[in-house]
Protein backbone atom coordinates (compact mmCIF):
# COMPACT_ATOMS: atom_id res chain seq x y z
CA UNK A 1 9.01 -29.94 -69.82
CA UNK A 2 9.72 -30.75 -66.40
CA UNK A 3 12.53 -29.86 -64.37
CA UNK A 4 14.20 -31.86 -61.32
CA UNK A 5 16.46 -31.09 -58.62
CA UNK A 6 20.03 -31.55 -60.61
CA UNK A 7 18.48 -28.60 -63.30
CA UNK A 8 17.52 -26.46 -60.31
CA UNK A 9 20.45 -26.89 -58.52
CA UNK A 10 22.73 -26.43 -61.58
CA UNK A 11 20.88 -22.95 -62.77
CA UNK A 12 20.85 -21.66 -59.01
CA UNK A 13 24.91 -22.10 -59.14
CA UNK A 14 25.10 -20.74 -62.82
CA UNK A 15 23.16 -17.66 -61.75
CA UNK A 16 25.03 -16.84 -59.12
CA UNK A 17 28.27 -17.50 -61.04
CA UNK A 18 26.80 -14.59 -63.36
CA UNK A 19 26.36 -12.66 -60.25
CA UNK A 20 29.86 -12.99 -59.51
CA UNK A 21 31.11 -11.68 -63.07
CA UNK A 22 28.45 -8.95 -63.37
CA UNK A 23 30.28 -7.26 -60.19
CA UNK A 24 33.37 -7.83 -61.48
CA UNK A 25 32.24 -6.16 -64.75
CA UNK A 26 31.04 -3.14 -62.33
CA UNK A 27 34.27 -3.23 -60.77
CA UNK A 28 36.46 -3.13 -63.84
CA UNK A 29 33.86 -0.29 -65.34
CA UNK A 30 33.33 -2.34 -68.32
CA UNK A 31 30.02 -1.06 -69.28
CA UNK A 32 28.84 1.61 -71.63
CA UNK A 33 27.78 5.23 -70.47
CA UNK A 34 24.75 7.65 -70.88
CA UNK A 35 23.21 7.39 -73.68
CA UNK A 36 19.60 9.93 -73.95
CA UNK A 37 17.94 7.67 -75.87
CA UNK A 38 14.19 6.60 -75.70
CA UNK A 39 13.20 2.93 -76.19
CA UNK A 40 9.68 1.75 -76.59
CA UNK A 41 7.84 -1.24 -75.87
CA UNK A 42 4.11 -1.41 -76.98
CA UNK A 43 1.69 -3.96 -75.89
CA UNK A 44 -1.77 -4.31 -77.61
CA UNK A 45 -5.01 -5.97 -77.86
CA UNK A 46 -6.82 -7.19 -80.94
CA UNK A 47 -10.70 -7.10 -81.44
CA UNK A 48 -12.96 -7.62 -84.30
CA UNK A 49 -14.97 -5.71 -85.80
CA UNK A 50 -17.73 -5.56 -82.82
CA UNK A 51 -14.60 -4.68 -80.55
CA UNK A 52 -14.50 -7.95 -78.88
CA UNK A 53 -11.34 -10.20 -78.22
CA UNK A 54 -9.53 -11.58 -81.45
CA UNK A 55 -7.82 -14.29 -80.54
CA UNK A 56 -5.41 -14.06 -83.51
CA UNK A 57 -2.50 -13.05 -82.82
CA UNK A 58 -0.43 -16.12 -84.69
CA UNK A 59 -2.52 -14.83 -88.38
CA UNK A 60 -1.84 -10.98 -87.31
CA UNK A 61 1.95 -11.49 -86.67
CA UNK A 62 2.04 -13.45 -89.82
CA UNK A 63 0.29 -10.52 -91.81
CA UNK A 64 2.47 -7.62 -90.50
CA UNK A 65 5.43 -10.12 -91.27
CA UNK A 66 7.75 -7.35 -89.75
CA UNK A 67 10.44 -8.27 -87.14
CA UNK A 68 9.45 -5.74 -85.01
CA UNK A 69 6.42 -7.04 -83.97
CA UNK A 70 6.22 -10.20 -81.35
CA UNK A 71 3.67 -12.23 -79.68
CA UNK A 72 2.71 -11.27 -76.15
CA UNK A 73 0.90 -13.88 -73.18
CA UNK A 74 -2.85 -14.16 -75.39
CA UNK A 75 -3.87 -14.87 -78.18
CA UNK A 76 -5.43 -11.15 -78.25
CA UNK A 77 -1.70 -9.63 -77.29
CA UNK A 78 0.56 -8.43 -79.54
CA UNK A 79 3.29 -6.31 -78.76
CA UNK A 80 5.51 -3.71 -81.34
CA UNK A 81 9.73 -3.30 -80.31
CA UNK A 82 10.61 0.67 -80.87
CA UNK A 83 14.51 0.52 -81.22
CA UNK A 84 15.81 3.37 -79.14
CA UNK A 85 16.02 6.81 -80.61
CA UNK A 86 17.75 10.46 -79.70
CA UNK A 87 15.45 12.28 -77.55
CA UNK A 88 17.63 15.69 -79.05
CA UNK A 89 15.91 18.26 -81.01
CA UNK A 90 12.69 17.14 -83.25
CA UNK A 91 13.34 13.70 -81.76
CA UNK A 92 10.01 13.19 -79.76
CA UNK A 93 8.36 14.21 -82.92
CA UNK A 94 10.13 11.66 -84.83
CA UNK A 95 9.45 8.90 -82.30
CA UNK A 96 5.89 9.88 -82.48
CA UNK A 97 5.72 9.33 -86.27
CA UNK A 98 7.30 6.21 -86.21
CA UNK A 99 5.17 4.77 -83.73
CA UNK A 100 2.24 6.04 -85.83
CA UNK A 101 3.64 4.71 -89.51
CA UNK A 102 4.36 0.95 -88.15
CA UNK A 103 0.73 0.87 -86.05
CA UNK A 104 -0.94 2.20 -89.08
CA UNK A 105 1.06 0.02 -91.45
CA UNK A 106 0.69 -3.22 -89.09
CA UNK A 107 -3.71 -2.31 -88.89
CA UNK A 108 -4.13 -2.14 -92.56
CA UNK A 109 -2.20 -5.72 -92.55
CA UNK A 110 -4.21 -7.22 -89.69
CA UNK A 111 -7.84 -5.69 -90.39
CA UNK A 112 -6.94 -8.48 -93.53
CA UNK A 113 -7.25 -11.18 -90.99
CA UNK A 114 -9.89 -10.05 -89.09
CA UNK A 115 -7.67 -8.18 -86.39
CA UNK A 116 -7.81 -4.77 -85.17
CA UNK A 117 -5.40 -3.17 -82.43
CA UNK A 118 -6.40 -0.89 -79.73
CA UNK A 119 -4.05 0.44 -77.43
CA UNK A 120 -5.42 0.39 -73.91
CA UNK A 121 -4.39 -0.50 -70.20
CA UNK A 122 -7.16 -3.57 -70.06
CA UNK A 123 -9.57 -4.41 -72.77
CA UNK A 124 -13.37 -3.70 -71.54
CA UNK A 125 -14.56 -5.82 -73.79
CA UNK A 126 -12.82 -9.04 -72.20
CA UNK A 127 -14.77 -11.70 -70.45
CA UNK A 128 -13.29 -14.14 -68.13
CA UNK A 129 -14.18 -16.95 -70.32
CA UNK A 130 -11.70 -15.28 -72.67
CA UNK A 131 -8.62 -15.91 -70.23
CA UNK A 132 -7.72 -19.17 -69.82
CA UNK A 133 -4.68 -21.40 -70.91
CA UNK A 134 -6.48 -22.55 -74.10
CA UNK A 135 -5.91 -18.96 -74.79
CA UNK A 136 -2.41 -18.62 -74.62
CA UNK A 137 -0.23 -18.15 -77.09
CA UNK A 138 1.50 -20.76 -78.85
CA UNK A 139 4.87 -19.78 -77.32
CA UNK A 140 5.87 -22.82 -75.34
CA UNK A 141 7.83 -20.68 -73.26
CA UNK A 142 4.19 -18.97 -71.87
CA UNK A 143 3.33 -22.70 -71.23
CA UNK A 144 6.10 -23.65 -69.29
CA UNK A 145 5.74 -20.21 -67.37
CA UNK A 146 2.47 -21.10 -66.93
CA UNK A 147 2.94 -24.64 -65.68
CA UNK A 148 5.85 -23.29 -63.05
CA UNK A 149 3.85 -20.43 -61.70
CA UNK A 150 1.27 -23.58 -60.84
CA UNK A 151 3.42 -26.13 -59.60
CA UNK A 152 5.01 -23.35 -57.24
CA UNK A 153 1.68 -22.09 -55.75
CA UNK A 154 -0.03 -25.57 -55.43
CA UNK A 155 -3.24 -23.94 -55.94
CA UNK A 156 -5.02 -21.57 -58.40
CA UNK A 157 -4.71 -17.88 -58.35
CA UNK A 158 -7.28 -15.99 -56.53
CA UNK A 159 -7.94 -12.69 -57.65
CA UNK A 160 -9.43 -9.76 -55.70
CA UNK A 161 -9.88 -6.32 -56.38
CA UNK A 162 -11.93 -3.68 -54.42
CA UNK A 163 -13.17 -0.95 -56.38
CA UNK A 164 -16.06 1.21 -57.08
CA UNK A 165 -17.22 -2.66 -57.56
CA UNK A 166 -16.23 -5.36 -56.55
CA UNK A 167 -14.40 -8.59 -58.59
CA UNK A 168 -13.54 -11.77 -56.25
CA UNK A 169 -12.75 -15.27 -58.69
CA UNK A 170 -10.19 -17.81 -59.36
CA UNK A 171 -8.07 -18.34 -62.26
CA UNK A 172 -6.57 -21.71 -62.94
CA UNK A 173 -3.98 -20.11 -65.12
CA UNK A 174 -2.23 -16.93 -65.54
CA UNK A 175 -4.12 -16.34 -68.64
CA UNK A 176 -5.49 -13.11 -66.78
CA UNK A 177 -2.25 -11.27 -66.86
CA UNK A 178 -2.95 -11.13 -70.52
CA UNK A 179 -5.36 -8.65 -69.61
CA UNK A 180 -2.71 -6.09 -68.85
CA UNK A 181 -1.53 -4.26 -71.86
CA UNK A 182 1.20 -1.81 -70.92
CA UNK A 183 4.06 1.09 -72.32
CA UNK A 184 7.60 0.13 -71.01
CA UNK A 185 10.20 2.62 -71.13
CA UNK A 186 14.03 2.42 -71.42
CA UNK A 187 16.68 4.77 -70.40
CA UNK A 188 20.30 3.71 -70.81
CA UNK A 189 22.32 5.20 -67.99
CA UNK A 190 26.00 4.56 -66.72
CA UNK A 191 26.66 1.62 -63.55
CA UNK A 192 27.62 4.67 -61.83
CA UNK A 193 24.53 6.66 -62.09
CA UNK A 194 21.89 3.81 -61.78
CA UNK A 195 20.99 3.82 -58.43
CA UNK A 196 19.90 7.52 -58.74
CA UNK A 197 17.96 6.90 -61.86
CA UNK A 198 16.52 3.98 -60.37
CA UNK A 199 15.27 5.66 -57.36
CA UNK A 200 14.17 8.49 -58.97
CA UNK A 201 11.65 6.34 -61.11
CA UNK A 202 10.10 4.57 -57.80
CA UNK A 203 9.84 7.93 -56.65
CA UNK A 204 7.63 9.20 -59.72
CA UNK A 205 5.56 5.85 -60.31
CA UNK A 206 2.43 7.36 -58.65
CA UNK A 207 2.19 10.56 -60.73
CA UNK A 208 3.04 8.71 -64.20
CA UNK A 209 -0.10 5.80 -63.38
CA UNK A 210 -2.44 8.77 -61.76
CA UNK A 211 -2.04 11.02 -64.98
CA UNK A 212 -2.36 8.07 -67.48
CA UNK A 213 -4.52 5.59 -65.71
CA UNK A 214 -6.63 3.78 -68.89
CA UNK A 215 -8.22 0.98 -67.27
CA UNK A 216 -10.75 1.20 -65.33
CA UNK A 217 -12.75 -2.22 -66.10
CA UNK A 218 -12.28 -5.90 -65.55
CA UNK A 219 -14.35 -8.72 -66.94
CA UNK A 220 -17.40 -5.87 -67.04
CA UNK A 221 -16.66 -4.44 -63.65
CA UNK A 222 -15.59 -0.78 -62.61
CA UNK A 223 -12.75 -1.08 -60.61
CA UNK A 224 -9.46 0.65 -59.63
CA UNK A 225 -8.71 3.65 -62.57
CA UNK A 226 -5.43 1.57 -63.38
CA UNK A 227 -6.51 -2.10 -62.51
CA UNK A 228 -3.92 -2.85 -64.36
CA UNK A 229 -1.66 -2.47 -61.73
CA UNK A 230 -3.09 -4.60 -58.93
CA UNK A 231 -4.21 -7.54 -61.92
CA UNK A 232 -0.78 -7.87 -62.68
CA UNK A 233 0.26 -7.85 -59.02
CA UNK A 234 -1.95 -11.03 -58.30
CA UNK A 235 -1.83 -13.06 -62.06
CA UNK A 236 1.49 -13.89 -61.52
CA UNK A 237 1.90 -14.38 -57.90
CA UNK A 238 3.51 -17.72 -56.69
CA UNK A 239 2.79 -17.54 -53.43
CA UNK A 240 -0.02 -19.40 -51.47
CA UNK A 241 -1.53 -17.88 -48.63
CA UNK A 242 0.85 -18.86 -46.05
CA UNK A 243 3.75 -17.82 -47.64
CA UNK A 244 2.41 -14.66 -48.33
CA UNK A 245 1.53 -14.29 -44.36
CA UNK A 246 5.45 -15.38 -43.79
CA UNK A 247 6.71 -12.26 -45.54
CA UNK A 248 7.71 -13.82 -49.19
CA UNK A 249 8.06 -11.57 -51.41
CA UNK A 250 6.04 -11.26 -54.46
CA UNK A 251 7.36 -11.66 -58.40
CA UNK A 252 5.68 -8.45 -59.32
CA UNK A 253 7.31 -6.33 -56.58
CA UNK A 254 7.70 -1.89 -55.86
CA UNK A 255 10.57 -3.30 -54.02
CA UNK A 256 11.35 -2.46 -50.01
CA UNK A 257 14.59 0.29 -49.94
CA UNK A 258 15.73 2.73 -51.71
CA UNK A 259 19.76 1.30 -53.29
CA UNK A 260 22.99 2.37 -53.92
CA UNK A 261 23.69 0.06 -56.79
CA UNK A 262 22.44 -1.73 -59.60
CA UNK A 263 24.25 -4.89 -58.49
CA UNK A 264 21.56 -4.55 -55.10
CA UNK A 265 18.67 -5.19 -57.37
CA UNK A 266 20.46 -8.49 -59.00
CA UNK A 267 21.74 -9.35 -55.72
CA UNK A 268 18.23 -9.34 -54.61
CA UNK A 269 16.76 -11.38 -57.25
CA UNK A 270 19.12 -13.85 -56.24
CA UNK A 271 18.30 -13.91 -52.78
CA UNK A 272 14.91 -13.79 -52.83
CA UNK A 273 13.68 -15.75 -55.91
CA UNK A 274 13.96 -19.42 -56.61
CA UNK A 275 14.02 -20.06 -60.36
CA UNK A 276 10.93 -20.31 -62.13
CA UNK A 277 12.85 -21.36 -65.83
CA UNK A 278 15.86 -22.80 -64.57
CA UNK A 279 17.21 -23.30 -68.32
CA UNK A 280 21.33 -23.13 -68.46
CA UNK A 281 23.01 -22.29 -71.44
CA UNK A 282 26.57 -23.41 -72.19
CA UNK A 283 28.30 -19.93 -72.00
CA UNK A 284 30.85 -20.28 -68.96
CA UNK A 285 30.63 -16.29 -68.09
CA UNK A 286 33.77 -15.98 -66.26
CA UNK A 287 36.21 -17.70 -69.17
CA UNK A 288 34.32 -15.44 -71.96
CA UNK A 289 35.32 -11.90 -69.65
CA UNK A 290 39.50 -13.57 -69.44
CA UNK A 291 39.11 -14.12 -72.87
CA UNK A 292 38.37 -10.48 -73.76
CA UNK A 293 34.65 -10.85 -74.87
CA UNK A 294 31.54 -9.71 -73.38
CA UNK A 295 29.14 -12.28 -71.65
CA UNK A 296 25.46 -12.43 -72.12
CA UNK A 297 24.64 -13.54 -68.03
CA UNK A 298 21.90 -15.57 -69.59
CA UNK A 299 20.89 -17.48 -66.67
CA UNK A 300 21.12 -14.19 -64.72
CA UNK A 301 19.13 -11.74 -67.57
CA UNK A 302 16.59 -14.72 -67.32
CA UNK A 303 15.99 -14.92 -63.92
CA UNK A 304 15.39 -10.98 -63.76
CA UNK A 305 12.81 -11.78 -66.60
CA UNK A 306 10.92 -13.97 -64.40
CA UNK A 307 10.99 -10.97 -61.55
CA UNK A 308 8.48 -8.42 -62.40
CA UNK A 309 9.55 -5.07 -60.55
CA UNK A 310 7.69 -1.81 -61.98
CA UNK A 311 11.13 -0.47 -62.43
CA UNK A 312 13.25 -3.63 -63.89
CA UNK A 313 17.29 -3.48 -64.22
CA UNK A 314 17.92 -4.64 -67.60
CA UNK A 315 21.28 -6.07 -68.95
CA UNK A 316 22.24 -6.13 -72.56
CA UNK A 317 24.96 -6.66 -74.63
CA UNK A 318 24.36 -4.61 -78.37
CA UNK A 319 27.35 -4.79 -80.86
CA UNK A 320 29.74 -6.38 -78.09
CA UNK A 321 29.46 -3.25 -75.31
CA UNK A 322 27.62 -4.04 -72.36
CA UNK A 323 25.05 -1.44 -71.13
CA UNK A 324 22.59 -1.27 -68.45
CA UNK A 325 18.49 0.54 -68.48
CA UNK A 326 16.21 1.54 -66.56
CA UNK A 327 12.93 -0.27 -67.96
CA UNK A 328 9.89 1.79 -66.45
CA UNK A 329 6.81 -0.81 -66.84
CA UNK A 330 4.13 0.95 -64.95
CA UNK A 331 2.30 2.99 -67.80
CA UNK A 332 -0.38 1.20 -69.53
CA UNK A 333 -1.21 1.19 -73.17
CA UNK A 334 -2.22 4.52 -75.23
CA UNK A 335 -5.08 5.66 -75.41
CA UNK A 336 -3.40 7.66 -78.63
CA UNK A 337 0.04 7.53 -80.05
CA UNK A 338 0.30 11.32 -79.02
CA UNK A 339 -0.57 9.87 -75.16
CA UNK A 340 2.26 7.44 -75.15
CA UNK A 341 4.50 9.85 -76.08
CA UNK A 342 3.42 12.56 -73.81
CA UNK A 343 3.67 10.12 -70.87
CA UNK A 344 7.67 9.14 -72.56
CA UNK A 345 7.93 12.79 -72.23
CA UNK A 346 7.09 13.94 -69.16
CA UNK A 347 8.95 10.18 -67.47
CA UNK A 348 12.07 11.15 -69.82
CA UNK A 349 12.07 14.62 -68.42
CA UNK A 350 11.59 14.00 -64.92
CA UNK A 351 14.43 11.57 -65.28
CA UNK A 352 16.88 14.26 -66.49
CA UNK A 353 16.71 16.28 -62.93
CA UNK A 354 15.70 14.45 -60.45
CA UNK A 355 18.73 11.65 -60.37
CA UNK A 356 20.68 15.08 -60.15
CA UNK A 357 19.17 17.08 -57.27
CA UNK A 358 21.19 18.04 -55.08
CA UNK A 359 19.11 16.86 -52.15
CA UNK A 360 17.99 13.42 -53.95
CA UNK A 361 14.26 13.30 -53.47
CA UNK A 362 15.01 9.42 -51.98
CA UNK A 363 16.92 10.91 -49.54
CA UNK A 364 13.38 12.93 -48.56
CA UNK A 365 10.41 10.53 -48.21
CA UNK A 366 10.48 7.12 -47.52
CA UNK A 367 10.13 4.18 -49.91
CA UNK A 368 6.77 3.15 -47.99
CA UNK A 369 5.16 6.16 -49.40
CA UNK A 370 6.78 6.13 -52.68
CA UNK A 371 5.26 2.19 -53.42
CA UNK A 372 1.52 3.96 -51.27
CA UNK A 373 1.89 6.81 -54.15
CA UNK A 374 1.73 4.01 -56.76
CA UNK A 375 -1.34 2.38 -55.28
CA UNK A 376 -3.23 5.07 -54.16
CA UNK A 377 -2.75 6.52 -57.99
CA UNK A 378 -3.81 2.98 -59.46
CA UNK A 379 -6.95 3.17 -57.46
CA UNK A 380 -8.17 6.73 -57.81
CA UNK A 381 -6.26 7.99 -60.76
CA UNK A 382 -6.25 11.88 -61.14
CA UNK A 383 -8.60 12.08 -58.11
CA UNK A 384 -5.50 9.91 -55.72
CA UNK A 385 -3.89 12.08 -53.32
CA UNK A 386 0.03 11.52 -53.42
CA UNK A 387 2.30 12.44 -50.79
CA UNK A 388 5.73 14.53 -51.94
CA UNK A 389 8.58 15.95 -49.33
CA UNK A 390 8.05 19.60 -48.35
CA UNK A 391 4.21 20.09 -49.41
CA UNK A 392 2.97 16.49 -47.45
CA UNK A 393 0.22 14.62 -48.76
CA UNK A 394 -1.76 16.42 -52.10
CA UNK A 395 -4.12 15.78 -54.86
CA UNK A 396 -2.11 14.23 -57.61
CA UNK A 397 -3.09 17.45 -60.11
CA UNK A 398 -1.41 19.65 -57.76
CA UNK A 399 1.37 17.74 -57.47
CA UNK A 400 2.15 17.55 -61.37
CA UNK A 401 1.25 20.79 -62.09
CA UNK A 402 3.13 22.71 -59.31
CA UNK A 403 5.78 20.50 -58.82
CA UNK A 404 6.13 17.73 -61.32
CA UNK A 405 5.55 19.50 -64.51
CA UNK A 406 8.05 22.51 -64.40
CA UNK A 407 10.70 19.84 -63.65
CA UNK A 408 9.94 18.04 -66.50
CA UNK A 409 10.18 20.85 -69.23
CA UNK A 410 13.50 21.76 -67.25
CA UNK A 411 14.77 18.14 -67.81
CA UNK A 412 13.74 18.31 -71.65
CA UNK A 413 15.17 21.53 -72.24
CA UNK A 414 18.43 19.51 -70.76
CA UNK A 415 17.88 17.20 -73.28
CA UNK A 416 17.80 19.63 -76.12
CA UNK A 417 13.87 18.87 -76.90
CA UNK A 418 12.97 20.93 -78.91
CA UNK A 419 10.47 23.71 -77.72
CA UNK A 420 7.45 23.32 -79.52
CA UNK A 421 7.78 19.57 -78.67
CA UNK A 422 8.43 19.77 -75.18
CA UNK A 423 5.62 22.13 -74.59
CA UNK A 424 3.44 20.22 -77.17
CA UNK A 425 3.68 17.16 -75.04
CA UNK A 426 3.41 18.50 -71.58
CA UNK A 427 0.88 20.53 -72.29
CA UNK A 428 -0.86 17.35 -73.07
CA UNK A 429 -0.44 16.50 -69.29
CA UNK A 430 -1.06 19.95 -67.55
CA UNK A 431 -4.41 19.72 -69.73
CA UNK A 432 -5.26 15.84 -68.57
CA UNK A 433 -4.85 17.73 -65.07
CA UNK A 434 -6.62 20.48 -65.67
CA UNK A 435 -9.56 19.32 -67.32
CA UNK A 436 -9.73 16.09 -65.06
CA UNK A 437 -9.68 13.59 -68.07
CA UNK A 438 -7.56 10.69 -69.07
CA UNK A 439 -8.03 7.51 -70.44
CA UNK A 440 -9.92 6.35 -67.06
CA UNK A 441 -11.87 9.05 -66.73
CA UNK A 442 -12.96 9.06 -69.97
CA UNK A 443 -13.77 5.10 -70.38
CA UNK A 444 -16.20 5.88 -66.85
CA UNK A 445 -18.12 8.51 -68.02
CA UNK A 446 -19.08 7.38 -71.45
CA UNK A 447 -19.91 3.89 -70.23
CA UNK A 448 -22.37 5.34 -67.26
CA UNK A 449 -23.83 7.85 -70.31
CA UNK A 450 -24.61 4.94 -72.16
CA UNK A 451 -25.85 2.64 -69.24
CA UNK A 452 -27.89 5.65 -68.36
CA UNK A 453 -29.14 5.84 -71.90
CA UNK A 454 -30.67 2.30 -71.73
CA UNK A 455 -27.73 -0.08 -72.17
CA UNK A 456 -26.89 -3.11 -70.54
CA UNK A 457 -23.18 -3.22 -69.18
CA UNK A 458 -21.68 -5.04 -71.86
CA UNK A 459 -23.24 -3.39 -74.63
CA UNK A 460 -22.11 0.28 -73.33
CA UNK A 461 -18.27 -1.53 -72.68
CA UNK A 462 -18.66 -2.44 -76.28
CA UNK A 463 -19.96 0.73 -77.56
CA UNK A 464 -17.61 2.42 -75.71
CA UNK A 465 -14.78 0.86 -77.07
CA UNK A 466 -15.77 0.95 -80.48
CA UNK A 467 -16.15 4.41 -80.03
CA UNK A 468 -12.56 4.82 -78.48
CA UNK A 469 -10.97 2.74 -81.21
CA UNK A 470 -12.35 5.54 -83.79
CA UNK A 471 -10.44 8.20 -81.50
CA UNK A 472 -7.25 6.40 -80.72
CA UNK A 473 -6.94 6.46 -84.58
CA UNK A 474 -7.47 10.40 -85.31
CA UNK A 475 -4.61 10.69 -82.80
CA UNK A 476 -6.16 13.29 -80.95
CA UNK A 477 -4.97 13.58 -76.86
CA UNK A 478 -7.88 12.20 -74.85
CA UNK A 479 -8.05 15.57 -72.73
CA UNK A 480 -9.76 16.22 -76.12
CA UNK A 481 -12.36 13.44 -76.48
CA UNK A 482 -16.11 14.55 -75.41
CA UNK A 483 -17.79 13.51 -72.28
């Protein structure tokens, strides 16, 4: 598909026509409230039996047959839809089961096909050759993301990450963002309240990556302990060199201030981002609001799609009501069920105090150090050191366990978690911290034991994972696993 000027012209005025309505909807309150729910997204990889990319995700969806389930950028991707559920009482424990039925209902269907899922931030077993734009998925909407990303930069993607090795190539595709396999989590929360929740979560990002970094390698090389982060940051960037020296901004973007509204972060995406899909539907937004319905902004919600933040605004419109969330999108994938929802809990109650304080943390450090808290975490994991208002610049286990933790069981209790859930879960955090092992951690030192027992690289990344597949399934927190 190609676009010209009229369709870019015509979607730029449509989206900003949606801008227009969605702060009239603000203004006129239209929206629906609080609601303490928790909504899930799960992305996973498939391997075979060996634990190597499965590039099947078409025969896999096609087993599992369930409309939960959804392709994701590669053929290896796969991702599972949690519909939101009460976070009151037993419901972590619920959530937790669910997750675990449909993933062990959808691997029984897939190991039929030759597909197995692992949950993890990036694959180890994955090999350059493995990400490339034969491999995406049959979509066309990846291929026409793919061929816009392209015709913006002019030039292929150069990707560079500085680790405890080294990786330095070129992609001529954004195949390697397929690579990045992630947890995204959604909190409904009133127009009102946004901006606080939304600030609150940049303000967090660092200690959620540090305590659940899980992936540590990259087309066989060590790198950052969640490489996820700074892969994703450069797959899908549109900008060639000298833009990026002129100060554009990039798609997958912390942001640069703290706001006072959700309408800033639309606003912004307005501003700042020429269209990448500039597809217009016939919905005239305005006449649907004078007519008493709801409008679904579909130029506008796709536009944000196309706008990567690690804290997204999300619009939707379920049963006619309008609501907004928070979707948090910088956790990556597992490593167990019990992980996922350990990380849910201690992001879930985090955000149940700190949009309330009553001197905002925003208001207390600067968003520089907030976005150098998320990087400094993505390289070094548990080992980062974070900086936090009043106690200045400390390792990231200090941080969580003094500081972070108790406010978290304080927000669940708000929440009417249960107690043997809420200290269940956060125990499983205060016990990554304590024993100095997460997914990253983990991944590192079992690949160097078997490097150091005679392996080649490859063979010890697919040992390894073979090895954490049989884990991830027993469901048993990785603070657990043996060095």
């Amino acid at each position: 598909m190609t676009f010209g000027p009229q369709d870019r012209r015509r979607y730029r005025e449509k989206v900003r026509h949606c801008l227009d309505v969605l702060a009239r909807m603000l203004r006129e309150e239209r929206f629906e409230g609080d609601r303490p729910l928790a909504g899930l997204e799960i992305e996973l990889n498939l391997v075979d039996e060996r634990g190597e990319p499965a590039m099947k995700n078409a025969e896999v969806l096609d087993a599992i047959a369930e409309p939960d389930w959804a392709t994701e950028l590669g053929q290896f991707n796969i991702e599972i839809n949690i519909e939101p559920q009460e976070l009151t009482g037993d419901g972590l424990a619920r959530l937790e089961q669910t997750i675990r039925e449909r993933l062990n209902r959808a691997e029984e269907r897939a190991a039929g096909v030759g597909g197995h899922m692992v949950l993890i931030g990036i694959l180890p077993t994955l090999r350059e050759s493995d990400v490339n734009e034969a491999r995406l998925s049959a979509n066309p909407r990846y291929r026409l993301l793919n061929e816009q990303i392209f015709a913006a930069r002019g030039e292929d993607l150069h990707i560079a990450v500085d680790g405890v090795e080294r990786l330095d190539t070129y992609a001529d595709s954004i195949a390697p963002e397929a690579a990045c396999t992630s947890v995204q989590l959604h909190l409904q929360v009133s127009p009102a309240d946004f901006a606080a929740h939304w600030n609150a979560a940049q303000a967090i990002a660092g200690a959620q990556v540090a305590v659940a970094a899980n992936a540590p390698y990259l087309f066989g090389g060590e790198l950052w302990r969640e490489t996820r982060i700074v892969l994703f940051e450069q797959a899908t960037d549109t900008r060639a060199e000298e833009l990026k020296t002129q100060g554009v901004r990039p798609r997958v973007w912390f942001g640069e201030r703290w706001i006072t509204s959700v309408f800033d972060l639309f606003e912004e995406n307005v501003r700042y981002f020429p269209a990448l899909l500039p597809l217009c539907e016939d919905e005239d937004p305005e006449a649907e609001l004078d007519a008493g319905r709801i409008p679904g902004l579909d130029e506008l919600t796709l536009h944000n799609g196309t706008i990567y933040r690690w804290n997204r605004p999300v619009y939707a419109v379920v049963d006619g009501r309008p609501h907004l969330r928070v979707e948090n999108r910088v956790l990556p994938a597992g490593p167990t069920v019990a992980d996922i929802v350990a990380n849910a809990a201690f992001y879930y109650g985090l955000m149940r105090v700190l949009p309330y304080a009553e001197r905002p943390i925003w208001t207390r450090m600067s968003f520089a150090a907030a976005e150098e808290n998320l990087h400094n975490a993505a390289r070094h994991g548990l080992d980062a050191r974070l900086y936090w208002p009043d106690i200045g610049e400390v390792p990231a286990t200090e941080l969580v366990l003094r500081r972070l933790l108790p406010l978290a069981h304080e927000g669940l209790k708000a929440w009417g978690v249960a107690d043997e859930h809420r200290e269940r879960l956060l125990g499983m955090i205060e016990q990554r911290c304590l024993t100095g092992r997460n997914g990253a951690t983990w991944q590192t030192h079992t690949v160097r034991a078997l490097q150091q027992s005679g392996f080649d690289r490859y063979e010890a990344l697919r040992r390894m994972t073979l090895s954490y597949i049989e884990r991830m399934h027993r469901n048993e927190p990785v603070h657990l696993w043996p060095l």
